[in-house]
PDB file of N, CA and C in Angstrom:
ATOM      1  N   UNK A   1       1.799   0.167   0.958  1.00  0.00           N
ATOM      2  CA  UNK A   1       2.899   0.017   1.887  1.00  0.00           C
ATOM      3  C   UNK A   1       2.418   0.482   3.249  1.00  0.00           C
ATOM      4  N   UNK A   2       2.514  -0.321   4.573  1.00  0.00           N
ATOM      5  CA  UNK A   2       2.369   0.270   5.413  1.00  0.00           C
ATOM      6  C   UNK A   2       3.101   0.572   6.352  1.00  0.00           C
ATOM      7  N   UNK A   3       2.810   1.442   7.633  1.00  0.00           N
ATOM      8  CA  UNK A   3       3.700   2.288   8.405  1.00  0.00           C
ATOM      9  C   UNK A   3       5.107   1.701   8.408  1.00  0.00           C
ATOM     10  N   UNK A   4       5.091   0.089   9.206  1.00  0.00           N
ATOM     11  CA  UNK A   4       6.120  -0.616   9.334  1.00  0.00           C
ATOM     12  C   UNK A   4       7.384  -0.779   8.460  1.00  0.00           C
ATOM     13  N   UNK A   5       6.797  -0.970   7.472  1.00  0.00           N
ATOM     14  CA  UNK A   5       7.759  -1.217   6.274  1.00  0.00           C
ATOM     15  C   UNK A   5       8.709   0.238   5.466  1.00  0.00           C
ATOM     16  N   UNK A   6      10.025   0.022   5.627  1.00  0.00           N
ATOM     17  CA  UNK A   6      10.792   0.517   5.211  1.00  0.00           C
ATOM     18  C   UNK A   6      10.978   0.293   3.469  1.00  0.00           C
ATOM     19  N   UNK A   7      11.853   1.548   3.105  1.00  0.00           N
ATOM     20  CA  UNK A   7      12.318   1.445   1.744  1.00  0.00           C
ATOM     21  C   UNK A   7      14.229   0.928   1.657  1.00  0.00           C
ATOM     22  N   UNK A   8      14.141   0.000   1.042  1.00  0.00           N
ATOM     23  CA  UNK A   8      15.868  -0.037   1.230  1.00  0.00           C
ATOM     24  C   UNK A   8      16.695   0.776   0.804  1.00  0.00           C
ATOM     25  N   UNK A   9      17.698   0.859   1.428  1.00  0.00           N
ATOM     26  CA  UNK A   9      18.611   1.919   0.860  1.00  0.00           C
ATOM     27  C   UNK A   9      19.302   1.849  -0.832  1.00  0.00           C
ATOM     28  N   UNK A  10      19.228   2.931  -1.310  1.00  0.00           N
ATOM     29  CA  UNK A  10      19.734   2.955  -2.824  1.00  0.00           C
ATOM     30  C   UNK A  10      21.423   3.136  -2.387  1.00  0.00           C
ATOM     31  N   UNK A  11      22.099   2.597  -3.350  1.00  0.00           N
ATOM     32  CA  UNK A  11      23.406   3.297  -3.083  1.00  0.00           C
ATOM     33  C   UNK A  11      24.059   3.620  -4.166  1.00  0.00           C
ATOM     34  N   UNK A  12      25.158   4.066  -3.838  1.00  0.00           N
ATOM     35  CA  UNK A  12      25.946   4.980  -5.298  1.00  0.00           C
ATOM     36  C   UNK A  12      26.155   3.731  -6.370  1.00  0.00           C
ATOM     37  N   UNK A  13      26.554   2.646  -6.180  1.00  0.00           N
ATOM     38  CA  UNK A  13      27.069   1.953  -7.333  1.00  0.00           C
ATOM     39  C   UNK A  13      25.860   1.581  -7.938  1.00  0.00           C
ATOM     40  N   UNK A  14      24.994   1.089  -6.761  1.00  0.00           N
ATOM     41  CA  UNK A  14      23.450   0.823  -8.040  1.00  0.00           C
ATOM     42  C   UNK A  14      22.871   2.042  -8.770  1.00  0.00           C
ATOM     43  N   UNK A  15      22.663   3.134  -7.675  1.00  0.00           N
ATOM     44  CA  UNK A  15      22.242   3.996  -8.626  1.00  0.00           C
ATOM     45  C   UNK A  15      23.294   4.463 -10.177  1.00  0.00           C
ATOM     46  N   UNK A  16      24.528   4.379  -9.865  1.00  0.00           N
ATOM     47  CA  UNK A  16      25.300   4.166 -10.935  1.00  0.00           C
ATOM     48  C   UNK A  16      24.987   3.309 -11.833  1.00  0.00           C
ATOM     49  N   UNK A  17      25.284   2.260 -12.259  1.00  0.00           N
ATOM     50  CA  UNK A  17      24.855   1.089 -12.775  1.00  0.00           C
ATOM     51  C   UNK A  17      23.257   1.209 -13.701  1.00  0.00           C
ATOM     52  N   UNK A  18      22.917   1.613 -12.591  1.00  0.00           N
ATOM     53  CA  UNK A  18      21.011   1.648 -13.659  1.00  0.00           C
ATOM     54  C   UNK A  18      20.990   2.912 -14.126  1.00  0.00           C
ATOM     55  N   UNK A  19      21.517   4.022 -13.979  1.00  0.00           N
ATOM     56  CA  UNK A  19      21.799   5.466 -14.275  1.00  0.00           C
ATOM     57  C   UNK A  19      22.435   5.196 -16.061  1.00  0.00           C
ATOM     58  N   UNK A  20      23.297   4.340 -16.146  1.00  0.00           N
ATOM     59  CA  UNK A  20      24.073   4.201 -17.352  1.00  0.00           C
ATOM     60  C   UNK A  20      23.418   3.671 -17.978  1.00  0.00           C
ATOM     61  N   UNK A  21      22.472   1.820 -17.451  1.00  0.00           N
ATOM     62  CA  UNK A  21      21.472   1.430 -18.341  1.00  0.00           C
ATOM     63  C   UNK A  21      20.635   2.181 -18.924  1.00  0.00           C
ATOM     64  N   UNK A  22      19.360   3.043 -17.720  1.00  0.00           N
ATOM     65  CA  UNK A  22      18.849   3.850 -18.007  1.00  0.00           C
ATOM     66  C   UNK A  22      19.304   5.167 -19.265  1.00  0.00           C
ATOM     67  N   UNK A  23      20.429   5.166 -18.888  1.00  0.00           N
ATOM     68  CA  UNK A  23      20.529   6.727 -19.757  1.00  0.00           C
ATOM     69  C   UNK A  23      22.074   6.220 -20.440  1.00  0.00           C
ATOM     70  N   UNK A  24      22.915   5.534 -20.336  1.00  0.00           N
ATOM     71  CA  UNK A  24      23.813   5.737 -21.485  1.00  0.00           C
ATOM     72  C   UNK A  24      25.168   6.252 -20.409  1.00  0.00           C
ATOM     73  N   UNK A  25      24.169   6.941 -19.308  1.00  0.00           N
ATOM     74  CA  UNK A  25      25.828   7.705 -18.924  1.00  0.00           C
ATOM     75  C   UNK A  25      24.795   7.842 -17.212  1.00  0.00           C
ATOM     76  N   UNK A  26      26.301   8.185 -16.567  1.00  0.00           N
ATOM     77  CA  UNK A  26      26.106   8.307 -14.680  1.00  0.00           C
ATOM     78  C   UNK A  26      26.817   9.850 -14.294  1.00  0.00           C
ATOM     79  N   UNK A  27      27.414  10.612 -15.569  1.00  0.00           N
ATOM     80  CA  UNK A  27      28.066  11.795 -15.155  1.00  0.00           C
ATOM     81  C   UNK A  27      27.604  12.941 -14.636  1.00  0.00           C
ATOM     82  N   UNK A  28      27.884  12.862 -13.359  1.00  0.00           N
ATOM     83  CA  UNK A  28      26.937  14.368 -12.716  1.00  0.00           C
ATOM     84  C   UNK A  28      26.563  14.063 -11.859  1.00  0.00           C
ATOM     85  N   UNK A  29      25.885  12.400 -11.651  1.00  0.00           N
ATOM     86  CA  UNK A  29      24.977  11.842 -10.499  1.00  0.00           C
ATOM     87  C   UNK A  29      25.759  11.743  -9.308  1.00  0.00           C
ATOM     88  N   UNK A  30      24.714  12.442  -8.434  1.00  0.00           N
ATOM     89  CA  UNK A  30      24.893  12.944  -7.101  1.00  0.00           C
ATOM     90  C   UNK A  30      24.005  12.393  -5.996  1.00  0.00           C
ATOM     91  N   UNK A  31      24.413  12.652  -4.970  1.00  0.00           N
ATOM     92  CA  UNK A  31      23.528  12.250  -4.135  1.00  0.00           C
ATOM     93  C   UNK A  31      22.616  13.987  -3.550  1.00  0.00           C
ATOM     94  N   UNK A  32      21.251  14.066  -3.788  1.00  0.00           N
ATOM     95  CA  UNK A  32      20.446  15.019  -3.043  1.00  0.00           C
ATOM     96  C   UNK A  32      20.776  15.696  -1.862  1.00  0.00           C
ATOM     97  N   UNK A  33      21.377  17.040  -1.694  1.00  0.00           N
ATOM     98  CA  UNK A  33      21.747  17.280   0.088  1.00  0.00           C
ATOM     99  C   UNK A  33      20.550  17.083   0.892  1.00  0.00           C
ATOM    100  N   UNK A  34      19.865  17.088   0.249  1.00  0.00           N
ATOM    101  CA  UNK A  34      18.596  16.870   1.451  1.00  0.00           C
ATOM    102  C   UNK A  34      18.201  15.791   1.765  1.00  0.00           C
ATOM    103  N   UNK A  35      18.628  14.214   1.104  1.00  0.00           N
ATOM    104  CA  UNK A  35      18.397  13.509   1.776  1.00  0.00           C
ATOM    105  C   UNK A  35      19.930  12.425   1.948  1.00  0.00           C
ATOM    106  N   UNK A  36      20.870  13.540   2.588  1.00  0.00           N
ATOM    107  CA  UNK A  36      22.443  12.968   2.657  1.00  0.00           C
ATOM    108  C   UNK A  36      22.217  11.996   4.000  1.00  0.00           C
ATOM    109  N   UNK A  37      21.360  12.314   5.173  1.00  0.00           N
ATOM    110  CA  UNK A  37      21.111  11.556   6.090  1.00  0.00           C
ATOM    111  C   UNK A  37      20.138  10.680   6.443  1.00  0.00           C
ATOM    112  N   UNK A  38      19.166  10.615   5.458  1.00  0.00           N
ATOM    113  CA  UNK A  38      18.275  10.147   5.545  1.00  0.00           C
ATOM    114  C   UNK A  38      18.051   8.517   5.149  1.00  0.00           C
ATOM    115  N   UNK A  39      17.150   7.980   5.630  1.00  0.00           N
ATOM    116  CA  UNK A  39      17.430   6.874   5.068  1.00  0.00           C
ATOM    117  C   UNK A  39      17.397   6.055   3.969  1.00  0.00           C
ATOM    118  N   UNK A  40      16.169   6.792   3.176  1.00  0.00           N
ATOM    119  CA  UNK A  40      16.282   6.380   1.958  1.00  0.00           C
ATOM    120  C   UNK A  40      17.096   7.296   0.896  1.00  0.00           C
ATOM    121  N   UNK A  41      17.570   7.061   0.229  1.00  0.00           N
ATOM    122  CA  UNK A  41      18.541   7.554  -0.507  1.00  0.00           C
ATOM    123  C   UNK A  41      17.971   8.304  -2.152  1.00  0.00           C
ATOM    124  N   UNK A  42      17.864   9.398  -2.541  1.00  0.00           N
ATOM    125  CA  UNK A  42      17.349  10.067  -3.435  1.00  0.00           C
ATOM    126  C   UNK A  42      19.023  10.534  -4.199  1.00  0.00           C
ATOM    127  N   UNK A  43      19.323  10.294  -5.633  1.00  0.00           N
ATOM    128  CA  UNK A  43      20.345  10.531  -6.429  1.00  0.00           C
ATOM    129  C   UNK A  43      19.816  11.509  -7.529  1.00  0.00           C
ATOM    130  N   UNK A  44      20.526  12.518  -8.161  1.00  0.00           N
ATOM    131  CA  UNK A  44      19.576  13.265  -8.965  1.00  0.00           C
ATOM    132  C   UNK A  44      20.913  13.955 -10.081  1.00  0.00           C
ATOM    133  N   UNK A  45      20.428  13.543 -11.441  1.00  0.00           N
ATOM    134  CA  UNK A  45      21.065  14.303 -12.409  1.00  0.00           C
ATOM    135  C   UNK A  45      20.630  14.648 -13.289  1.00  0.00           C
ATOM    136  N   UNK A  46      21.117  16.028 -13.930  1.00  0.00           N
ATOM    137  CA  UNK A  46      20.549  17.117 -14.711  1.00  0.00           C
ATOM    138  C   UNK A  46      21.313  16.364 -16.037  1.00  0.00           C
ATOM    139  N   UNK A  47      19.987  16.570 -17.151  1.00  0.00           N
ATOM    140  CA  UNK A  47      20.817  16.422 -18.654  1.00  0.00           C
ATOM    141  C   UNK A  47      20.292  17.567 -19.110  1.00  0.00           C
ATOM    142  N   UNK A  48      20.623  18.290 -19.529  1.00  0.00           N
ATOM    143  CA  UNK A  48      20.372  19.670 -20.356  1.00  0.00           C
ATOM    144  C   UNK A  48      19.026  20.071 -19.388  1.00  0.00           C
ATOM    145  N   UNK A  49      18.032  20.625 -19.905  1.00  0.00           N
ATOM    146  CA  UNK A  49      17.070  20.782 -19.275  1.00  0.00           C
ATOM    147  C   UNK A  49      15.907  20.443 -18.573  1.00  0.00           C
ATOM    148  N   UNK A  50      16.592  18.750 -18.389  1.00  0.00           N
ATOM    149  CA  UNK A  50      15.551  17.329 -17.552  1.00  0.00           C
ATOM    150  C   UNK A  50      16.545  17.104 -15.956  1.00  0.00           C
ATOM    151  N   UNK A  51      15.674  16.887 -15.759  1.00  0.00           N
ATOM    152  CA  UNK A  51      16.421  16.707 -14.029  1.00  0.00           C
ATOM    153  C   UNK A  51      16.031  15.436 -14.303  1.00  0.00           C
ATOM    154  N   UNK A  52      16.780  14.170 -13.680  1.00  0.00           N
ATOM    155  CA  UNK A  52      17.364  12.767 -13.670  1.00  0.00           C
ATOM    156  C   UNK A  52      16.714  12.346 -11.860  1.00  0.00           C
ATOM    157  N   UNK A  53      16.158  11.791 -11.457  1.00  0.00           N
ATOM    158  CA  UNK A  53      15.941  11.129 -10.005  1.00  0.00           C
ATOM    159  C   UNK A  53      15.783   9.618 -10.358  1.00  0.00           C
ATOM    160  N   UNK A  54      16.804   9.234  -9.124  1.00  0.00           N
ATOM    161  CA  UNK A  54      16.442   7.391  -9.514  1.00  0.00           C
ATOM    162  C   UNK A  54      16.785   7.305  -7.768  1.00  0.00           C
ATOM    163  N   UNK A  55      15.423   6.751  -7.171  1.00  0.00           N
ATOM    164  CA  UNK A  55      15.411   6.279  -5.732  1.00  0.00           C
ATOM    165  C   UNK A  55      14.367   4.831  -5.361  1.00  0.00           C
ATOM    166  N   UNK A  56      14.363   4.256  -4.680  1.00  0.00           N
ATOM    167  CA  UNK A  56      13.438   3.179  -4.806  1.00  0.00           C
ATOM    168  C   UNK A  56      12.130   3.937  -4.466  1.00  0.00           C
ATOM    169  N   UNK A  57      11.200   2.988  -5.175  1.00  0.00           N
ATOM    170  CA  UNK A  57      10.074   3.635  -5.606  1.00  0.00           C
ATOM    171  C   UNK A  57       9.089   3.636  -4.029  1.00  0.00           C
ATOM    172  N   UNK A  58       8.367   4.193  -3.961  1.00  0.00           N
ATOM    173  CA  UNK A  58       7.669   4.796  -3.322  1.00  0.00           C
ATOM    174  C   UNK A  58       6.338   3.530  -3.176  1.00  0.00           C
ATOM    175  N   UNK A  59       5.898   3.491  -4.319  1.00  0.00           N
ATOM    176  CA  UNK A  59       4.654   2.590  -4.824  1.00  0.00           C
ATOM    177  C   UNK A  59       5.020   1.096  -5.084  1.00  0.00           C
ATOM    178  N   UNK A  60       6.405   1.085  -5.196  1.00  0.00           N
ATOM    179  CA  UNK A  60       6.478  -0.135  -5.277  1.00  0.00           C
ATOM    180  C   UNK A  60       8.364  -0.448  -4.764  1.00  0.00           C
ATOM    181  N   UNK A  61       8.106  -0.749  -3.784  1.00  0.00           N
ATOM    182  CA  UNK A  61       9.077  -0.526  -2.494  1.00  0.00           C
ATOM    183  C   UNK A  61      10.456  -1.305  -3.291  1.00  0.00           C
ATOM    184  N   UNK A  62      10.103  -2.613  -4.379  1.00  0.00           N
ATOM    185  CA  UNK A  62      11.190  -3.642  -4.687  1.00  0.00           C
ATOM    186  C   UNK A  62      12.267  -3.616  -5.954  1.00  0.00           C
ATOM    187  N   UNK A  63      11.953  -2.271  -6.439  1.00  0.00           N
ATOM    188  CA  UNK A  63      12.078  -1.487  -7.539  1.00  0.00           C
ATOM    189  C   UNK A  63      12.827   0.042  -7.329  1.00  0.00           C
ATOM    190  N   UNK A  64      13.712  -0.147  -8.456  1.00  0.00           N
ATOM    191  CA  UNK A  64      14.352   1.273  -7.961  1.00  0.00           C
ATOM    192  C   UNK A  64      13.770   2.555  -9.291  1.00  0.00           C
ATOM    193  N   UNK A  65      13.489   2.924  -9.339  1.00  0.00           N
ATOM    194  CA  UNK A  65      12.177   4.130 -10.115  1.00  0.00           C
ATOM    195  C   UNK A  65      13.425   5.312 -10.192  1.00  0.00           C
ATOM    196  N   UNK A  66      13.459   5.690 -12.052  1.00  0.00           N
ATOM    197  CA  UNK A  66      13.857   6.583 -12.471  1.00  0.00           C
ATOM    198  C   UNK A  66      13.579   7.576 -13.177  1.00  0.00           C
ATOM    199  N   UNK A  67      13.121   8.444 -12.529  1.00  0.00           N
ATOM    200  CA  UNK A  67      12.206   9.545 -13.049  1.00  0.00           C
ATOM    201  C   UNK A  67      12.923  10.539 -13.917  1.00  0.00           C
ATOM    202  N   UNK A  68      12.450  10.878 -15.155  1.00  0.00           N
ATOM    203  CA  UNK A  68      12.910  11.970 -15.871  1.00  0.00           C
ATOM    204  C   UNK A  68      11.892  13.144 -15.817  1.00  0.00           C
ATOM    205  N   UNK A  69      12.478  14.269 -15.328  1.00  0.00           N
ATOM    206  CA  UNK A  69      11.290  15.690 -15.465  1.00  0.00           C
ATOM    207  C   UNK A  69      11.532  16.756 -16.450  1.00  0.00           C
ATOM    208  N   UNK A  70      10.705  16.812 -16.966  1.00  0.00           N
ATOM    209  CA  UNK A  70      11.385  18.568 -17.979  1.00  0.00           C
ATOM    210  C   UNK A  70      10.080  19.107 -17.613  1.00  0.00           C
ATOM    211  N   UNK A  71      10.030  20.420 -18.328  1.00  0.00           N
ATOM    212  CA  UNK A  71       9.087  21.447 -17.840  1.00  0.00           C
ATOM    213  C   UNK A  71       7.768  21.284 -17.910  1.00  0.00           C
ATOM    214  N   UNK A  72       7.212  20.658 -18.517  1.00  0.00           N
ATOM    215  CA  UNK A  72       5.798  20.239 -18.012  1.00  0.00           C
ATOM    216  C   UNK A  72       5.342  18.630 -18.768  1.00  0.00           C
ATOM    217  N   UNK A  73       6.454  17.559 -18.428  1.00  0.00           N
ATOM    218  CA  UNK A  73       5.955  16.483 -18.535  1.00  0.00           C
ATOM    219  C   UNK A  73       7.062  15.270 -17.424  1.00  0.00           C
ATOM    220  N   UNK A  74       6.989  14.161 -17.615  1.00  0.00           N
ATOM    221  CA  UNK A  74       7.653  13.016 -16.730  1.00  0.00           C
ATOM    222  C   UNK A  74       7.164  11.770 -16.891  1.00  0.00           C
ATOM    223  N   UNK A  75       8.634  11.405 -17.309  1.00  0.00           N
ATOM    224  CA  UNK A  75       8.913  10.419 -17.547  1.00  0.00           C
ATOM    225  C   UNK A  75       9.180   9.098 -16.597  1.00  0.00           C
ATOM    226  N   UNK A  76       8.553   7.850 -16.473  1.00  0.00           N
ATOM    227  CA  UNK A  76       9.396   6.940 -14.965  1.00  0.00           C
ATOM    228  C   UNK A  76       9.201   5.413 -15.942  1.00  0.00           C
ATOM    229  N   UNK A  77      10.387   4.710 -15.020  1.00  0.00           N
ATOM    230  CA  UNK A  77      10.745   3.567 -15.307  1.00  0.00           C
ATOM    231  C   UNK A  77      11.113   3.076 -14.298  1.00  0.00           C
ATOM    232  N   UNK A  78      11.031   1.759 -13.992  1.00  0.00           N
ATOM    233  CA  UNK A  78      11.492   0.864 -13.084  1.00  0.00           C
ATOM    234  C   UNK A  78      12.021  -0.340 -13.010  1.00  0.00           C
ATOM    235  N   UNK A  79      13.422  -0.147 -12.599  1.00  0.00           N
ATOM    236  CA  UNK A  79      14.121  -1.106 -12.807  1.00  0.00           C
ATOM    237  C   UNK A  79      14.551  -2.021 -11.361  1.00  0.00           C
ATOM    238  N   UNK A  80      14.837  -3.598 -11.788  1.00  0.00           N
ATOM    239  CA  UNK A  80      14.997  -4.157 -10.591  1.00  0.00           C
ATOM    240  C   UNK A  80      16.125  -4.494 -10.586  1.00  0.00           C
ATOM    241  N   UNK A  81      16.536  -4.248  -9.413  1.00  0.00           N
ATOM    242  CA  UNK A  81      17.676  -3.748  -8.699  1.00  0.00           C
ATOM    243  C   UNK A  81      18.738  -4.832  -8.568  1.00  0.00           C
ATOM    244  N   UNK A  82      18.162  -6.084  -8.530  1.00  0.00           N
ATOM    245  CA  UNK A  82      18.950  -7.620  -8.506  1.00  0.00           C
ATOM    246  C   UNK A  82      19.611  -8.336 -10.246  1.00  0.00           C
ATOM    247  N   UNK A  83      18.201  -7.642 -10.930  1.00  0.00           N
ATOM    248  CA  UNK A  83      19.019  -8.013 -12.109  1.00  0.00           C
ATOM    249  C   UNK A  83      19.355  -6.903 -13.094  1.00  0.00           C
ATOM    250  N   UNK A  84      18.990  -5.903 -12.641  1.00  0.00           N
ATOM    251  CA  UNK A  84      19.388  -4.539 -13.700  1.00  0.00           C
ATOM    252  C   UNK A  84      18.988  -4.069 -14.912  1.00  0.00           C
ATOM    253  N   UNK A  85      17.580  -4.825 -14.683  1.00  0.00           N
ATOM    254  CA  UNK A  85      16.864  -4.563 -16.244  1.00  0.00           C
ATOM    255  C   UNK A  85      15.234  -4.011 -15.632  1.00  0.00           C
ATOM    256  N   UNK A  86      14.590  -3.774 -17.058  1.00  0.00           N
ATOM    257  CA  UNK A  86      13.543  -2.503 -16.602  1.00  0.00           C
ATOM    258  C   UNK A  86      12.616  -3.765 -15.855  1.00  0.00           C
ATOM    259  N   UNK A  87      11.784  -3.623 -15.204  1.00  0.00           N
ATOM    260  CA  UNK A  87      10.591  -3.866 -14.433  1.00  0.00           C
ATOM    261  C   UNK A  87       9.284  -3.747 -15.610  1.00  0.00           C
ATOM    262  N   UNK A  88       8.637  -4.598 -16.304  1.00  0.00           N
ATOM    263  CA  UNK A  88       7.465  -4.102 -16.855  1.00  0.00           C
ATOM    264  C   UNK A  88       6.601  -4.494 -15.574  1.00  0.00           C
ATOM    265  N   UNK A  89       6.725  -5.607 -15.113  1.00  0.00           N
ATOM    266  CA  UNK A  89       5.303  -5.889 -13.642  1.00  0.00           C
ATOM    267  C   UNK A  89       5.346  -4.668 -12.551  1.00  0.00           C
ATOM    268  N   UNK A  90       6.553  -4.238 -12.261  1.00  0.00           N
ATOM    269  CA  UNK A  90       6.385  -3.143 -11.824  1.00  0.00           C
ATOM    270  C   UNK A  90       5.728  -1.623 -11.900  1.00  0.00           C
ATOM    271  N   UNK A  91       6.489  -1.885 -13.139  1.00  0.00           N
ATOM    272  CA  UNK A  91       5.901  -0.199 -14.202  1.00  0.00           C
ATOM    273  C   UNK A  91       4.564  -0.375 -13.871  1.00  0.00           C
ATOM    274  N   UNK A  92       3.734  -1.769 -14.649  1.00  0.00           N
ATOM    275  CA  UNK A  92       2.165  -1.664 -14.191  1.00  0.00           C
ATOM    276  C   UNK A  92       1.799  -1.547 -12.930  1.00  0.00           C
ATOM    277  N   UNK A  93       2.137  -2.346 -11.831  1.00  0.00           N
ATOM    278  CA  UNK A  93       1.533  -2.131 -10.720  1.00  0.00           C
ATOM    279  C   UNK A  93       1.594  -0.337 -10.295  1.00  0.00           C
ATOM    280  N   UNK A  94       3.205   0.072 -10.757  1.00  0.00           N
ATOM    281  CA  UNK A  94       3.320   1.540 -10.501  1.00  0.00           C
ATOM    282  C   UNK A  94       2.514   2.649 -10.846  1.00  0.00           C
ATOM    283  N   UNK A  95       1.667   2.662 -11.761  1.00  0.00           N
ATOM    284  CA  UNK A  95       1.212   3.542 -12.529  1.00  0.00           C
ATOM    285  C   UNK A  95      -0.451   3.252 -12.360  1.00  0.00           C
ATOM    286  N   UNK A  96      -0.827   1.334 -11.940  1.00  0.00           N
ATOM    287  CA  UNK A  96      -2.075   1.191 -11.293  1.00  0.00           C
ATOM    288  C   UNK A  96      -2.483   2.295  -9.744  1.00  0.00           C
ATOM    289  N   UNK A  97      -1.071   1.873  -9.032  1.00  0.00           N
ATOM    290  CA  UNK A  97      -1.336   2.579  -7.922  1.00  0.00           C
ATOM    291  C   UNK A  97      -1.271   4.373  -7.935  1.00  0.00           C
ATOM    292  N   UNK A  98      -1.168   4.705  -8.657  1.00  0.00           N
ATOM    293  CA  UNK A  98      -0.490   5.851  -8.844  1.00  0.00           C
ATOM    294  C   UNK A  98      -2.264   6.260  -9.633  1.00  0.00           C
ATOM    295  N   UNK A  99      -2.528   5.776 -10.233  1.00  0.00           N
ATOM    296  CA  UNK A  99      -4.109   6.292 -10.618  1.00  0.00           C
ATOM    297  C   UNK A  99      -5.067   5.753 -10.043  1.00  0.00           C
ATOM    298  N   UNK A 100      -4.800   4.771  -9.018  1.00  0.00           N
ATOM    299  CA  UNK A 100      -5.895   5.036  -7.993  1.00  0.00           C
ATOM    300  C   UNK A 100      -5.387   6.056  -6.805  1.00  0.00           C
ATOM    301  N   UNK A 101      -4.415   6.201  -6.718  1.00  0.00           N
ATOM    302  CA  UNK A 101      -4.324   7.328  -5.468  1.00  0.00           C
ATOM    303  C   UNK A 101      -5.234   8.974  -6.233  1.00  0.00           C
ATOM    304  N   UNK A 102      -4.724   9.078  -7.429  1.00  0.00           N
ATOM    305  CA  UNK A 102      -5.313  10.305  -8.228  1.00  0.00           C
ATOM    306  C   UNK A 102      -6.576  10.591  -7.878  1.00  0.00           C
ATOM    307  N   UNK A 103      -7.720   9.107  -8.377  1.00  0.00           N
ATOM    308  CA  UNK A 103      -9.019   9.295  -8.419  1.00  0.00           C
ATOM    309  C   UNK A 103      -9.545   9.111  -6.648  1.00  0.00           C
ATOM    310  N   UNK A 104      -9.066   8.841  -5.725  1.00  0.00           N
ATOM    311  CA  UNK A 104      -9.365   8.731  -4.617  1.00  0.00           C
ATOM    312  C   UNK A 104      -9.012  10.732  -4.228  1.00  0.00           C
ATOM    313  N   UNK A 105      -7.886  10.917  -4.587  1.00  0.00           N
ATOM    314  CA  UNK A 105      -7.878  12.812  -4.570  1.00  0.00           C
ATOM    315  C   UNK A 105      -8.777  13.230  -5.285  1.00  0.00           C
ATOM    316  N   UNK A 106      -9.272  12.366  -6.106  1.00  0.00           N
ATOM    317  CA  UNK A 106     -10.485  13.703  -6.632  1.00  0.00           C
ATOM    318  C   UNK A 106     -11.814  13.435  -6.161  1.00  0.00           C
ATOM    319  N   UNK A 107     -11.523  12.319  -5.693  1.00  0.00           N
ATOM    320  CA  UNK A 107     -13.576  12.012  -4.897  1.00  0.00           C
ATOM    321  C   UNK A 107     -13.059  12.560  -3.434  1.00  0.00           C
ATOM    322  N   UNK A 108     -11.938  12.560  -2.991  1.00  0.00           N
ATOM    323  CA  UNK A 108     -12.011  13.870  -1.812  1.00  0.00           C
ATOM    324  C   UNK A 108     -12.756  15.275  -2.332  1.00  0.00           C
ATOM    325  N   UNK A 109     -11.857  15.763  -3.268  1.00  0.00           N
ATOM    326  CA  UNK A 109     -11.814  16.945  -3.558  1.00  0.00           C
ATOM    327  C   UNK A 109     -13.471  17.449  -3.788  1.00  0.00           C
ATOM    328  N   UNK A 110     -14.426  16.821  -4.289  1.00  0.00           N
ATOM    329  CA  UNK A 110     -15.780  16.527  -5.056  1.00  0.00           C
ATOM    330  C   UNK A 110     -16.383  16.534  -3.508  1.00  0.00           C
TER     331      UNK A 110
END
């Protein structure tokens, strides 16, 4: 993605909507205070001891990416936003880019 290009805005009913696909249920889901003004839109809900984030993805701008975290693992999926079902072309491209950014941090790091 470069400089130019924006992420579209998520909003409550989509993130609703894929929140329920995704998980069964939307109860709790909030919008992040920290990004209440911002432009891209970050939603986040707790199920017992997993924190819930679903914002458009980062890596793959056309896709809205729902991350599950618990204490030392994470979970993501990506769903598209027009028809409301998971993304597998996405997921791959997501997780391609996502391990080449890794190995490019570690031939810095080296």
């Amino acid at each position: 993605m470069n400089a130019k290009e924006k992420l579209p805005t998520l909003t409550k009913a989509l993130a609703t909507e894929i929140s329920k696909i995704a998980l069964g249920t939307a109860k709790g889901l909030e919008l992040h205070p920290d990004y209440q003004y911002a432009p891209e839109k970050l939603y986040i809900l707790r199920l017992g001891h997993f924190q819930v984030q679903l914002r458009y993805s980062y890596y793959v701008p056309h896709a809205v990416e729902v991350s599950v975290e618990g204490d030392c693992s994470k979970a993501v999926m990506l769903f598209n936003p027009t028809t409301l079902r998971e993304d597998f072309d996405a997921s791959y491209q997501y997780h391609r880019l996502r391990e080449q950014e890794k190995r490019k941090e570690m031939e810095e790091m080296q």
